[in-house]
PDB file of N, CA and C in Angstrom:
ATOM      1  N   UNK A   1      -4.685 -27.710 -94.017  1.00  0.00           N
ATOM      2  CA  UNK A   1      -5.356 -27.074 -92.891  1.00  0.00           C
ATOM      3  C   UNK A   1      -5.261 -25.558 -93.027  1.00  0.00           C
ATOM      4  N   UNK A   2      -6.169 -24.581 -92.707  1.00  0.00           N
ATOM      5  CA  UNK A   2      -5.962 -23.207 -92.596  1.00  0.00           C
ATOM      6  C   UNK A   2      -5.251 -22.827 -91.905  1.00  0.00           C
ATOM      7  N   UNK A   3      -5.054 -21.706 -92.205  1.00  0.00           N
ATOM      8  CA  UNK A   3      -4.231 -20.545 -91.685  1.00  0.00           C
ATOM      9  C   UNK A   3      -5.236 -19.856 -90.168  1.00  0.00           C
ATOM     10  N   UNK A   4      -4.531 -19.951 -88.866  1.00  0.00           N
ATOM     11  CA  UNK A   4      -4.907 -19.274 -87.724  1.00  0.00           C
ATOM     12  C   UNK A   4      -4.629 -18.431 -87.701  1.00  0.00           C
ATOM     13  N   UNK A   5      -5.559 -17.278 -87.009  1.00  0.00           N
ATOM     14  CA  UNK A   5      -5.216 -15.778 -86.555  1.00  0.00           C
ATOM     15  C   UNK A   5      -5.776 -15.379 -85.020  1.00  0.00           C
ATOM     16  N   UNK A   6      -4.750 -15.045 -84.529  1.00  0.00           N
ATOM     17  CA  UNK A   6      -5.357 -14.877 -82.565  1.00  0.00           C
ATOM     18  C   UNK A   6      -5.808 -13.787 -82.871  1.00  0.00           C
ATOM     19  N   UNK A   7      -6.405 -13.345 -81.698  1.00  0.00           N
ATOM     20  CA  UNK A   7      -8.154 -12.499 -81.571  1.00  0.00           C
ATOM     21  C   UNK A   7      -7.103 -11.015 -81.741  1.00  0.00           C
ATOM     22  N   UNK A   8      -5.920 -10.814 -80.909  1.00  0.00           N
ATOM     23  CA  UNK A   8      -5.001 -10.002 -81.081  1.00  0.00           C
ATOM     24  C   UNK A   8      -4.944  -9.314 -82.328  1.00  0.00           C
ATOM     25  N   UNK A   9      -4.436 -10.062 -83.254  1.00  0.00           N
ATOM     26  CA  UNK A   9      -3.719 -10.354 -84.102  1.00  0.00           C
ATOM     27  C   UNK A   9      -4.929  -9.424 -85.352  1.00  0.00           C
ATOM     28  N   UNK A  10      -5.751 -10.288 -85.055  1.00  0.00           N
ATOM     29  CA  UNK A  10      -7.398  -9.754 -85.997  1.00  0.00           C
ATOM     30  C   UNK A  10      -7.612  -8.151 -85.398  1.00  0.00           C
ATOM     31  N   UNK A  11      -7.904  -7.865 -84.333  1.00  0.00           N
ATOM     32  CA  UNK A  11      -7.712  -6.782 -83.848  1.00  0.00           C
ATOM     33  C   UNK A  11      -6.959  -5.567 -84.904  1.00  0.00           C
ATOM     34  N   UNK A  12      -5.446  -6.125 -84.988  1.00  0.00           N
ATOM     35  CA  UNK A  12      -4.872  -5.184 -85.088  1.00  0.00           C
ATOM     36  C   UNK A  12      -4.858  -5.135 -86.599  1.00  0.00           C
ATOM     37  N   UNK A  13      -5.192  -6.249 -86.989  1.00  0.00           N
ATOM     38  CA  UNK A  13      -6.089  -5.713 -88.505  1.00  0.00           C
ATOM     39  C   UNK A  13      -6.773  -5.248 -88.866  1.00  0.00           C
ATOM     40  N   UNK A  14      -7.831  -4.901 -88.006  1.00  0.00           N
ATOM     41  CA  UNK A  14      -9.204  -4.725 -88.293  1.00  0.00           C
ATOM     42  C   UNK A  14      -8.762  -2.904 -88.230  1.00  0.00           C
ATOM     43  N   UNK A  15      -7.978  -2.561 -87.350  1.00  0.00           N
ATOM     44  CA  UNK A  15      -7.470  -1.363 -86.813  1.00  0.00           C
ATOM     45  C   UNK A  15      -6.649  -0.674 -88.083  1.00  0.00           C
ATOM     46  N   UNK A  16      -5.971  -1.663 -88.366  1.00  0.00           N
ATOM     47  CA  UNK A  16      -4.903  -1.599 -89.526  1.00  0.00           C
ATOM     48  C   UNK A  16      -6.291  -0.979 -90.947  1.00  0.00           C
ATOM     49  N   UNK A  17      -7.028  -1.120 -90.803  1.00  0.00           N
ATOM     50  CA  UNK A  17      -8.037  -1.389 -91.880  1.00  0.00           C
ATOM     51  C   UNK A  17      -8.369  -2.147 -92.943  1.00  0.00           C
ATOM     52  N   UNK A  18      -7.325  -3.226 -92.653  1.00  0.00           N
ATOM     53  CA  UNK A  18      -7.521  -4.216 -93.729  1.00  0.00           C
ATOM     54  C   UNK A  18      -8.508  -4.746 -93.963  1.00  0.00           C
ATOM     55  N   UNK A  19      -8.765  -4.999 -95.730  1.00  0.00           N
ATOM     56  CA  UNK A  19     -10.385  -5.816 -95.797  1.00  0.00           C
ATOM     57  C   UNK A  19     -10.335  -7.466 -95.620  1.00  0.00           C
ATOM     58  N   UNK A  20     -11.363  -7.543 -94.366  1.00  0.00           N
ATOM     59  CA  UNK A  20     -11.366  -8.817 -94.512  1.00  0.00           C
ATOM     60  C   UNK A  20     -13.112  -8.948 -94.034  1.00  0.00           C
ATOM     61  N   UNK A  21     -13.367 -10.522 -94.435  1.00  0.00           N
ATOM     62  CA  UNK A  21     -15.012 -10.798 -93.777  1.00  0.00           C
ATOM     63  C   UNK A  21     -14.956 -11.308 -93.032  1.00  0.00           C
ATOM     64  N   UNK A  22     -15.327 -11.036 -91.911  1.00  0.00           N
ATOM     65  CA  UNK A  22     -15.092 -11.966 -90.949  1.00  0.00           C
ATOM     66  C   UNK A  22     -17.221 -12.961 -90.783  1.00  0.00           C
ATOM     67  N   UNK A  23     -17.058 -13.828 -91.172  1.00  0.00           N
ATOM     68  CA  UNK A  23     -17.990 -14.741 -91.339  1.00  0.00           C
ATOM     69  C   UNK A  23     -18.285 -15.878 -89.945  1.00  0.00           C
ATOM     70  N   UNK A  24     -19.400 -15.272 -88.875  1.00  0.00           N
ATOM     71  CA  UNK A  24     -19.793 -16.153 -87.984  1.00  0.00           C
ATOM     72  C   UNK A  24     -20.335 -17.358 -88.665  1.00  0.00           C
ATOM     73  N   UNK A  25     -19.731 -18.218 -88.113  1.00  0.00           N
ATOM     74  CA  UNK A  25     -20.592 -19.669 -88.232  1.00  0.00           C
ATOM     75  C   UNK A  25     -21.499 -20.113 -86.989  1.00  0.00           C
ATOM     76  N   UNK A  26     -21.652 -19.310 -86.224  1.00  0.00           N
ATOM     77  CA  UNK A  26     -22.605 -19.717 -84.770  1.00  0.00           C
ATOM     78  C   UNK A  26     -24.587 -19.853 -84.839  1.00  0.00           C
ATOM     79  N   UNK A  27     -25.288 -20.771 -84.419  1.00  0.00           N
ATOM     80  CA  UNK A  27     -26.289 -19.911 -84.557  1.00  0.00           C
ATOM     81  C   UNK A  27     -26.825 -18.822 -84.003  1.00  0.00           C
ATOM     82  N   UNK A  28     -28.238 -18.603 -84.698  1.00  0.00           N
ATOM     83  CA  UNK A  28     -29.213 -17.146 -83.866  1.00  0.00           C
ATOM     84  C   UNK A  28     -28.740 -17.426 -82.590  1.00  0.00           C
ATOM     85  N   UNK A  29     -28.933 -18.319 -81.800  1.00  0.00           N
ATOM     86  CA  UNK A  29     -29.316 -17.612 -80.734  1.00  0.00           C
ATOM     87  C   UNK A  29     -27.736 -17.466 -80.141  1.00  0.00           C
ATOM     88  N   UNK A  30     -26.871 -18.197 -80.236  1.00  0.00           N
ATOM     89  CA  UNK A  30     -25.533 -17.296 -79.603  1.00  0.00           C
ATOM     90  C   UNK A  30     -25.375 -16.070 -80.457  1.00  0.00           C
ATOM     91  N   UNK A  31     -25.474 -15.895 -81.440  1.00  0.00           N
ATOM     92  CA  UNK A  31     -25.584 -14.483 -81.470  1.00  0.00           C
ATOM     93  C   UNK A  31     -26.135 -13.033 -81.222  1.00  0.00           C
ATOM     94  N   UNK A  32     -27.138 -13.800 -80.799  1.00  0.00           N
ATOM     95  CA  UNK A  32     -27.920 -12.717 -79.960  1.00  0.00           C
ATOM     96  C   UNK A  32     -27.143 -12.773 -78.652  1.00  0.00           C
ATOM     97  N   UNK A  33     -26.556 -13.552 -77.857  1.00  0.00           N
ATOM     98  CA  UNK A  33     -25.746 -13.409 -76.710  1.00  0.00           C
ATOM     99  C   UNK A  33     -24.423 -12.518 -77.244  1.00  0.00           C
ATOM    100  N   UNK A  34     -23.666 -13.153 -77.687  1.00  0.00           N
ATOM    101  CA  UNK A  34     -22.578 -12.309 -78.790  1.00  0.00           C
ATOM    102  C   UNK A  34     -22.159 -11.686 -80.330  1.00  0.00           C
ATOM    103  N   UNK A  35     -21.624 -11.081 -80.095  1.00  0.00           N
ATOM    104  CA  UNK A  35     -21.504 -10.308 -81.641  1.00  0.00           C
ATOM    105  C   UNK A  35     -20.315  -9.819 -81.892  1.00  0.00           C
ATOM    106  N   UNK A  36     -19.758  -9.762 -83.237  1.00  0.00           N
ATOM    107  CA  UNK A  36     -19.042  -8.911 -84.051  1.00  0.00           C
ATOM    108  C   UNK A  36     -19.729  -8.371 -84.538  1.00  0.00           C
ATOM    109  N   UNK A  37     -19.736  -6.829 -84.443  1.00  0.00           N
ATOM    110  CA  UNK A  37     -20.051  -5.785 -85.613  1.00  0.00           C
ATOM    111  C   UNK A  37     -19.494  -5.734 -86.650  1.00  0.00           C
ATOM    112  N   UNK A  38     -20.440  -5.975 -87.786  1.00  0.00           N
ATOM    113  CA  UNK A  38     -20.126  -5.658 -89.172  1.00  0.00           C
ATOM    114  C   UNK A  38     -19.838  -7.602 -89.955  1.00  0.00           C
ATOM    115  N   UNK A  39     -19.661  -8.571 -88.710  1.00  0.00           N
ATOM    116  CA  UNK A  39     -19.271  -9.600 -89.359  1.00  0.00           C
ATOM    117  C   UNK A  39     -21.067 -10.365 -89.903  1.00  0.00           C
ATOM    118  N   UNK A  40     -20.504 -11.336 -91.278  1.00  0.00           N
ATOM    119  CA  UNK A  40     -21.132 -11.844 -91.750  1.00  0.00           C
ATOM    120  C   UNK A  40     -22.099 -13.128 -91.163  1.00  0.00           C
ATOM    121  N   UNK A  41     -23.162 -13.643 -90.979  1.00  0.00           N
ATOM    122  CA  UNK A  41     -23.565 -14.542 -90.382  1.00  0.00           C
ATOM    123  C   UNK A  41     -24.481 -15.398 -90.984  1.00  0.00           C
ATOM    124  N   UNK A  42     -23.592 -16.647 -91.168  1.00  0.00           N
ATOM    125  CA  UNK A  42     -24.108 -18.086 -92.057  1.00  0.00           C
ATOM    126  C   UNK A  42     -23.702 -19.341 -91.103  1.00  0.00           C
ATOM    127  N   UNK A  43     -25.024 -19.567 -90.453  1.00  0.00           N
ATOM    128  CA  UNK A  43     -24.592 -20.027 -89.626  1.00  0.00           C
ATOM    129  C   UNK A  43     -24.082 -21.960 -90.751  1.00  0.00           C
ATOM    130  N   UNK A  44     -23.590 -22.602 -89.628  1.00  0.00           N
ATOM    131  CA  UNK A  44     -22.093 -24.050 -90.036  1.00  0.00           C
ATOM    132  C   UNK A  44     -23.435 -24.652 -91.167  1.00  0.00           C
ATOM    133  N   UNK A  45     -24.720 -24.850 -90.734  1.00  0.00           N
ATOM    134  CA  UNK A  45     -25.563 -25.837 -91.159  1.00  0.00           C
ATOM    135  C   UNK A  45     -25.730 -25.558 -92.660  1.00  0.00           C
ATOM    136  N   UNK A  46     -25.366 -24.033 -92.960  1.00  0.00           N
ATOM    137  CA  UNK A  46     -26.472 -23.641 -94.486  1.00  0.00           C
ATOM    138  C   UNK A  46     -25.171 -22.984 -94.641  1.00  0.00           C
ATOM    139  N   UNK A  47     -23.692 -23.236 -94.499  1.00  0.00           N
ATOM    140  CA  UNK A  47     -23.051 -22.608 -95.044  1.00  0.00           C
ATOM    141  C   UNK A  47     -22.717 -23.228 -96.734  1.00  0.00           C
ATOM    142  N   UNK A  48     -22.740 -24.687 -96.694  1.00  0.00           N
ATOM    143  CA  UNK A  48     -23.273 -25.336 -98.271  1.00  0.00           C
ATOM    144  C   UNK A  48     -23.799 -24.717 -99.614  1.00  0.00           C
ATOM    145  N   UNK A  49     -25.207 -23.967 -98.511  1.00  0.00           N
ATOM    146  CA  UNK A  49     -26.221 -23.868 -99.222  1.00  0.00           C
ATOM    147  C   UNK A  49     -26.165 -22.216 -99.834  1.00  0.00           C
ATOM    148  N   UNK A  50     -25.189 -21.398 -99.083  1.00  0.00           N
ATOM    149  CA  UNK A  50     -25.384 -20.359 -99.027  1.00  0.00           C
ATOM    150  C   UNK A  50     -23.455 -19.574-100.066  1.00  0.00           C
ATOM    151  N   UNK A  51     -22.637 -20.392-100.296  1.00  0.00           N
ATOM    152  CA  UNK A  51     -21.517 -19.885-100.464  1.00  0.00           C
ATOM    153  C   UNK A  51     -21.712 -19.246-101.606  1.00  0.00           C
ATOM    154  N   UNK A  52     -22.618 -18.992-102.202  1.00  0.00           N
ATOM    155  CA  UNK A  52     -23.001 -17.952-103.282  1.00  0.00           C
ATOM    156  C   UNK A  52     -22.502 -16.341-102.554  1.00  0.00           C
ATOM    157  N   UNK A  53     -22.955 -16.945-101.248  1.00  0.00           N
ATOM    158  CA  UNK A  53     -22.954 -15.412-100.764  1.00  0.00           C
ATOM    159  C   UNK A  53     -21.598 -14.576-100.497  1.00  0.00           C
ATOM    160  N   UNK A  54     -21.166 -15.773-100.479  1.00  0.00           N
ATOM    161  CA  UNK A  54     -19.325 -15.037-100.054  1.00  0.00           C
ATOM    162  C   UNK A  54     -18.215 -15.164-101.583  1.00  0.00           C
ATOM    163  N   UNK A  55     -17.674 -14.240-101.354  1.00  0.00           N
ATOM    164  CA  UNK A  55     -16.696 -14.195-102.507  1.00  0.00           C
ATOM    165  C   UNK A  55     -15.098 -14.858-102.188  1.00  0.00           C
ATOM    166  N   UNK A  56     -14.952 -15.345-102.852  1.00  0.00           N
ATOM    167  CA  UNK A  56     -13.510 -16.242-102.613  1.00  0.00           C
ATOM    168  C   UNK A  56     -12.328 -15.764-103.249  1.00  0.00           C
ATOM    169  N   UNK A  57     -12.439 -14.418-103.565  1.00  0.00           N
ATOM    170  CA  UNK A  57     -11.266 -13.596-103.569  1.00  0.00           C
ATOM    171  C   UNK A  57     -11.115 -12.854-102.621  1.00  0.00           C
ATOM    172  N   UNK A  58     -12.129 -12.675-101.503  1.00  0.00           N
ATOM    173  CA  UNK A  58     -11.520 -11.555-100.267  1.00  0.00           C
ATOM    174  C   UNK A  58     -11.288 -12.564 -99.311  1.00  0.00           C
ATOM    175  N   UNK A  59     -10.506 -11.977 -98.547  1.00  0.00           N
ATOM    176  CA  UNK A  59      -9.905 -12.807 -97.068  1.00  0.00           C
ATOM    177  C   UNK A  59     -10.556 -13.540 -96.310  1.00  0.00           C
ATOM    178  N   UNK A  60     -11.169 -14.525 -95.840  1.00  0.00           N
ATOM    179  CA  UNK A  60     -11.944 -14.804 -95.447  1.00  0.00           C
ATOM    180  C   UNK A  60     -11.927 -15.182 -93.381  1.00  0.00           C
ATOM    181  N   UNK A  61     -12.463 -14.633 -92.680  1.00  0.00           N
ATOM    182  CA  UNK A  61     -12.267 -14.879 -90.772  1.00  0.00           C
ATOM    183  C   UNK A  61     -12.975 -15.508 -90.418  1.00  0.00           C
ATOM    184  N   UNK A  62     -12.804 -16.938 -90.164  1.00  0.00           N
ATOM    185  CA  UNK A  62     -14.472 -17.403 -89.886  1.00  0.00           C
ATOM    186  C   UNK A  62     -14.106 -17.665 -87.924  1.00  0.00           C
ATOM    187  N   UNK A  63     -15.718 -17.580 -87.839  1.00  0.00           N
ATOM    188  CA  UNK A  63     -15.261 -17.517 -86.007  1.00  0.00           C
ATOM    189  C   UNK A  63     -16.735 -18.297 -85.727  1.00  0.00           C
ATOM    190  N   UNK A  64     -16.403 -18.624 -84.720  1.00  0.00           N
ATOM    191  CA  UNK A  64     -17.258 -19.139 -83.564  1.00  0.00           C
ATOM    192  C   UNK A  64     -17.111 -19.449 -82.318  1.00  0.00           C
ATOM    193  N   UNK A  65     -17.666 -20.120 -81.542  1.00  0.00           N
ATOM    194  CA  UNK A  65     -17.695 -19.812 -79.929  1.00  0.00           C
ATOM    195  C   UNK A  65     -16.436 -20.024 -79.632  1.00  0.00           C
ATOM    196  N   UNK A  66     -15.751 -21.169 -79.804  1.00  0.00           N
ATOM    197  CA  UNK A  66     -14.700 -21.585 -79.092  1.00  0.00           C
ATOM    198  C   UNK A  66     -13.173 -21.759 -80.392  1.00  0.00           C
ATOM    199  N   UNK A  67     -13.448 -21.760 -81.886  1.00  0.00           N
ATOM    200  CA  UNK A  67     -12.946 -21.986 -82.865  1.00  0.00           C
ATOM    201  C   UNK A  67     -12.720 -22.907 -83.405  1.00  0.00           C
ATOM    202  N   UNK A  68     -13.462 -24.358 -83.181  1.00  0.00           N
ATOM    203  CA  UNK A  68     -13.873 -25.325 -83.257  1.00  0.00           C
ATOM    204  C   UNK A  68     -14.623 -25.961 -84.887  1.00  0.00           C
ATOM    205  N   UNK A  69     -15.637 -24.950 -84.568  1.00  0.00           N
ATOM    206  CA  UNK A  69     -16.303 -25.378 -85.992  1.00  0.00           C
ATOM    207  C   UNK A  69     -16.230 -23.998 -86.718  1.00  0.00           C
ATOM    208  N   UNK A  70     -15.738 -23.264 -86.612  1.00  0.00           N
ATOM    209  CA  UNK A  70     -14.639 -22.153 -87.484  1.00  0.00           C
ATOM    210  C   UNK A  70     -13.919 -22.536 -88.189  1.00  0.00           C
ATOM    211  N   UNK A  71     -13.099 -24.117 -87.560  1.00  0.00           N
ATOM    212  CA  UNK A  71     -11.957 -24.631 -88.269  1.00  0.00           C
ATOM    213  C   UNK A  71     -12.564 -25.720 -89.495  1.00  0.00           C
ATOM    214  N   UNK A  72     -13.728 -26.069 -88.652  1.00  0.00           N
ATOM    215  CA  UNK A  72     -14.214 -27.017 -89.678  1.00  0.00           C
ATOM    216  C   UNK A  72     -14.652 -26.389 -91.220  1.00  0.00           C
ATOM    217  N   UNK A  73     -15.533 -25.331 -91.018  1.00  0.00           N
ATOM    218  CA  UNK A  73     -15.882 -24.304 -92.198  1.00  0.00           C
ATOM    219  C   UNK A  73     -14.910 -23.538 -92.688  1.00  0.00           C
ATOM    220  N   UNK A  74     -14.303 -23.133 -91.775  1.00  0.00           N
ATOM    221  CA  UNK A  74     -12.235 -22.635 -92.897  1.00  0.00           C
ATOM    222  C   UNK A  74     -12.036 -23.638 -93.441  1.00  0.00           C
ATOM    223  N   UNK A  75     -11.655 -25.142 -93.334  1.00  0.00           N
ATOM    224  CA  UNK A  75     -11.566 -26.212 -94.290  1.00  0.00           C
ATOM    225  C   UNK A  75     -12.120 -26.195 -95.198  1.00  0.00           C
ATOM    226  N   UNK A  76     -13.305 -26.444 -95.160  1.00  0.00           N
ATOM    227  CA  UNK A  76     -14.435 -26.810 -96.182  1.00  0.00           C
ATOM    228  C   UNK A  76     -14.032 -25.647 -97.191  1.00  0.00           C
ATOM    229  N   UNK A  77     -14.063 -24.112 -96.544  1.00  0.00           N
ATOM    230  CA  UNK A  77     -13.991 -23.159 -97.967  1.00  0.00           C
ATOM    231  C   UNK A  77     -12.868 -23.305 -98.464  1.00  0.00           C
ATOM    232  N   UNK A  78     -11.412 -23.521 -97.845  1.00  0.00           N
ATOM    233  CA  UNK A  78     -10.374 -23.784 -98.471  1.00  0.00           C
ATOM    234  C   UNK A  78     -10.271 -25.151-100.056  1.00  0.00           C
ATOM    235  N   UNK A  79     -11.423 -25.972 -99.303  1.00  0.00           N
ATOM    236  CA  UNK A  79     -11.312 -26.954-100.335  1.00  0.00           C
ATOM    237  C   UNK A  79     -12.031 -26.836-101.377  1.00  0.00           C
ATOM    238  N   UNK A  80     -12.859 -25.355-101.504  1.00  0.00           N
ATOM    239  CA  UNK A  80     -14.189 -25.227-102.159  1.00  0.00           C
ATOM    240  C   UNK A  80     -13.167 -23.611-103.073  1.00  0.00           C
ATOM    241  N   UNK A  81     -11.609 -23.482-102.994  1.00  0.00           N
ATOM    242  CA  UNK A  81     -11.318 -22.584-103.520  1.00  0.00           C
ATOM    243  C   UNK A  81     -11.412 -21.004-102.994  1.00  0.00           C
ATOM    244  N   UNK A  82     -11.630 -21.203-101.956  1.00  0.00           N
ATOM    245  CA  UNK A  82     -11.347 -20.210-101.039  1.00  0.00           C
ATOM    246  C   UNK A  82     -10.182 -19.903-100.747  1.00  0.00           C
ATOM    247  N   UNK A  83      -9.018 -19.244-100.939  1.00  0.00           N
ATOM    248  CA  UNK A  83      -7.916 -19.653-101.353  1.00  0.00           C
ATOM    249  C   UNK A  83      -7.178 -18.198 -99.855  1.00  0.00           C
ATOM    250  N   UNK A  84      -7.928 -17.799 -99.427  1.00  0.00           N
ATOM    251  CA  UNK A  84      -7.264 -16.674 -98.293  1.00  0.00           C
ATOM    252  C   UNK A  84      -8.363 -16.763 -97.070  1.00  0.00           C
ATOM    253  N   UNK A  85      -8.359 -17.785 -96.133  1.00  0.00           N
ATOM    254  CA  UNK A  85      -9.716 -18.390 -95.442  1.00  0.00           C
ATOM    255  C   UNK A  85      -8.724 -18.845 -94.369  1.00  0.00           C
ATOM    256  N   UNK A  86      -8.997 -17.930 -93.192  1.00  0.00           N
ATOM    257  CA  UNK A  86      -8.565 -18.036 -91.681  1.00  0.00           C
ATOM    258  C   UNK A  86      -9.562 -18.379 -90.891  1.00  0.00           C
ATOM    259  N   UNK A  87      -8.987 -19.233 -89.331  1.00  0.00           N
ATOM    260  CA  UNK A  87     -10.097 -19.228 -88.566  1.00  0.00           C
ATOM    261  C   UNK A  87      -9.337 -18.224 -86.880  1.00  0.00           C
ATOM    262  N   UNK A  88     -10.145 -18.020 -86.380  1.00  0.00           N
ATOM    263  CA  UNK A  88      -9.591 -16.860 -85.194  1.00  0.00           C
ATOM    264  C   UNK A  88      -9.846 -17.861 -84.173  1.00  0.00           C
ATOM    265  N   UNK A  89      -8.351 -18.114 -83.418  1.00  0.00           N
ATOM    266  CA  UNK A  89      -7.958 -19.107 -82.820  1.00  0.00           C
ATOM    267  C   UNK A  89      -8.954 -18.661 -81.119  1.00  0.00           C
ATOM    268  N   UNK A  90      -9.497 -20.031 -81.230  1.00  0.00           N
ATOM    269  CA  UNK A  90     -10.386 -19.703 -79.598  1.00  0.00           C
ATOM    270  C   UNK A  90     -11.921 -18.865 -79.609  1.00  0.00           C
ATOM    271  N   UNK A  91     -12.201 -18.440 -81.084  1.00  0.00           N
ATOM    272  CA  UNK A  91     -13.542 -18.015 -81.186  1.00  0.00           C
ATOM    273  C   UNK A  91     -13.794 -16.674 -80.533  1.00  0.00           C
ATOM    274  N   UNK A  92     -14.778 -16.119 -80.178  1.00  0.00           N
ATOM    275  CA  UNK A  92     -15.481 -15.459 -79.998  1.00  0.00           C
ATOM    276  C   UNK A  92     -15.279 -14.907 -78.628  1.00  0.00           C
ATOM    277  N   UNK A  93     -14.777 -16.501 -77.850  1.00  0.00           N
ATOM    278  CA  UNK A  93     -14.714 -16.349 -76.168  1.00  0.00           C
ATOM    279  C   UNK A  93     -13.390 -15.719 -76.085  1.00  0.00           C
ATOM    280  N   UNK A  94     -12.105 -15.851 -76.887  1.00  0.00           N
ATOM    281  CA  UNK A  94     -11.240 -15.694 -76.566  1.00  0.00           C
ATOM    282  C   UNK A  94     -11.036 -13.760 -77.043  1.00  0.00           C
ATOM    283  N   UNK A  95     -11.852 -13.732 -77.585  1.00  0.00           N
ATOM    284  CA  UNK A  95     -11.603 -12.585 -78.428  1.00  0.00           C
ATOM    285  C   UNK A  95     -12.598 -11.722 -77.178  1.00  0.00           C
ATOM    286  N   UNK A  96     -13.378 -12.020 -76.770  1.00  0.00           N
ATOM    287  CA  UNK A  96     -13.880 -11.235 -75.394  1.00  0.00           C
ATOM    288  C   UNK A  96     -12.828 -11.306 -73.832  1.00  0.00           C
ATOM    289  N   UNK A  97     -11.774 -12.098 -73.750  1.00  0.00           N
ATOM    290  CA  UNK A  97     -11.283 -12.443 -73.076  1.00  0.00           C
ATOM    291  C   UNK A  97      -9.752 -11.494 -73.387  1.00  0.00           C
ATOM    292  N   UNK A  98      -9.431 -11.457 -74.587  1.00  0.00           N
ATOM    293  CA  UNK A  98      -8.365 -10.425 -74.691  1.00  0.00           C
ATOM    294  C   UNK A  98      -8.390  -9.437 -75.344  1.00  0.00           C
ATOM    295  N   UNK A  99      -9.551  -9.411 -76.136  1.00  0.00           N
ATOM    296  CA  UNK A  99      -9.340  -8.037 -76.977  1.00  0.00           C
ATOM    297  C   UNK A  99     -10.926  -6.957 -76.858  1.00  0.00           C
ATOM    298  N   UNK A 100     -11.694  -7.883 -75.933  1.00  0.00           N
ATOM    299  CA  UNK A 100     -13.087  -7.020 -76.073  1.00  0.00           C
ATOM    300  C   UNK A 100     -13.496  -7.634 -74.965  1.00  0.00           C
ATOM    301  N   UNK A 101     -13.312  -7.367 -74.091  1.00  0.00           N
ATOM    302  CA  UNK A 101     -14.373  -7.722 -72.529  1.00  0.00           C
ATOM    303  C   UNK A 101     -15.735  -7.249 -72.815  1.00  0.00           C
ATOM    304  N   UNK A 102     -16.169  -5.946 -73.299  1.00  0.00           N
ATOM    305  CA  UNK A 102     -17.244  -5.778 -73.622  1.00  0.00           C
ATOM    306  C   UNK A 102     -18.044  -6.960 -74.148  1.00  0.00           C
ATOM    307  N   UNK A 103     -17.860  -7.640 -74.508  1.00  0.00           N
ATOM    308  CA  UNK A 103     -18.393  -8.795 -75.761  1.00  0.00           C
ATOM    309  C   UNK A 103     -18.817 -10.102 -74.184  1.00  0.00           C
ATOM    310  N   UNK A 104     -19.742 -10.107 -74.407  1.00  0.00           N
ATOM    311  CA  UNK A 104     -20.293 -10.949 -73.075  1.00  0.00           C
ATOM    312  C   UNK A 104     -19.679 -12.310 -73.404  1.00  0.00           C
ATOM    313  N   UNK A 105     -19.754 -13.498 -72.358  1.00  0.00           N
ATOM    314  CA  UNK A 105     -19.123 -14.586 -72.832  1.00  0.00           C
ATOM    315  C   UNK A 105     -20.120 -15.342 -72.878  1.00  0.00           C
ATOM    316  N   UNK A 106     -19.804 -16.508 -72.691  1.00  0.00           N
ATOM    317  CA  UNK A 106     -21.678 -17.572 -72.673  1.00  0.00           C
ATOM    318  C   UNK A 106     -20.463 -19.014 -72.583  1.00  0.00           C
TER     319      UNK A 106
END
């Protein structure tokens, strides 16, 4: 199973400046309700189709609404050799809830 990181926690990495991707798995349209700036977006369905796109030597954050199917796609890349692949515990909501109120909820 992956490695969890609370919304906190990512925060103070992101602050820290550490490189990491943080990779939405949500679709268009919650993302047009919410956002990370700067994060990657493949959404769960075409992430299969698409892991060309991500490199499996950098860190990998995957998030979504609730951290649900974050966890499911942190699996999958872990088993696909993704070998530094977190999911941010509670998604998107939780991360508007303690570390970014700005970030609307849905």
């Amino acid at each position: 199973m992956p490695f969890e990181i609370s919304p906190s926690d990512l925060k103070r990495r992101l602050e820290h400046g550490d490189d990491v991707v943080i990779l939405d798995v949500r679709e268009p349209e919650e993302l047009a309700i919410a956002r990370l700036d700067g994060a990657v977006h493949i959404p769960m369905g075409e992430i299969a189709g698409r892991l060309h796109e991500l490199d499996p030597d950098k860190e990998v954050v995957v998030i979504c609404h609730h951290g649900i199917r974050s966890a499911q796609v942190a699996g999958f890349l872990a088993q696909r050799d993704f070998a530094r692949v977190v999911n941010l515990t509670g998604g998107i909501d939780a991360w508007s809830c303690t570390v970014d109120p700005r970030v609307p909820r849905y």
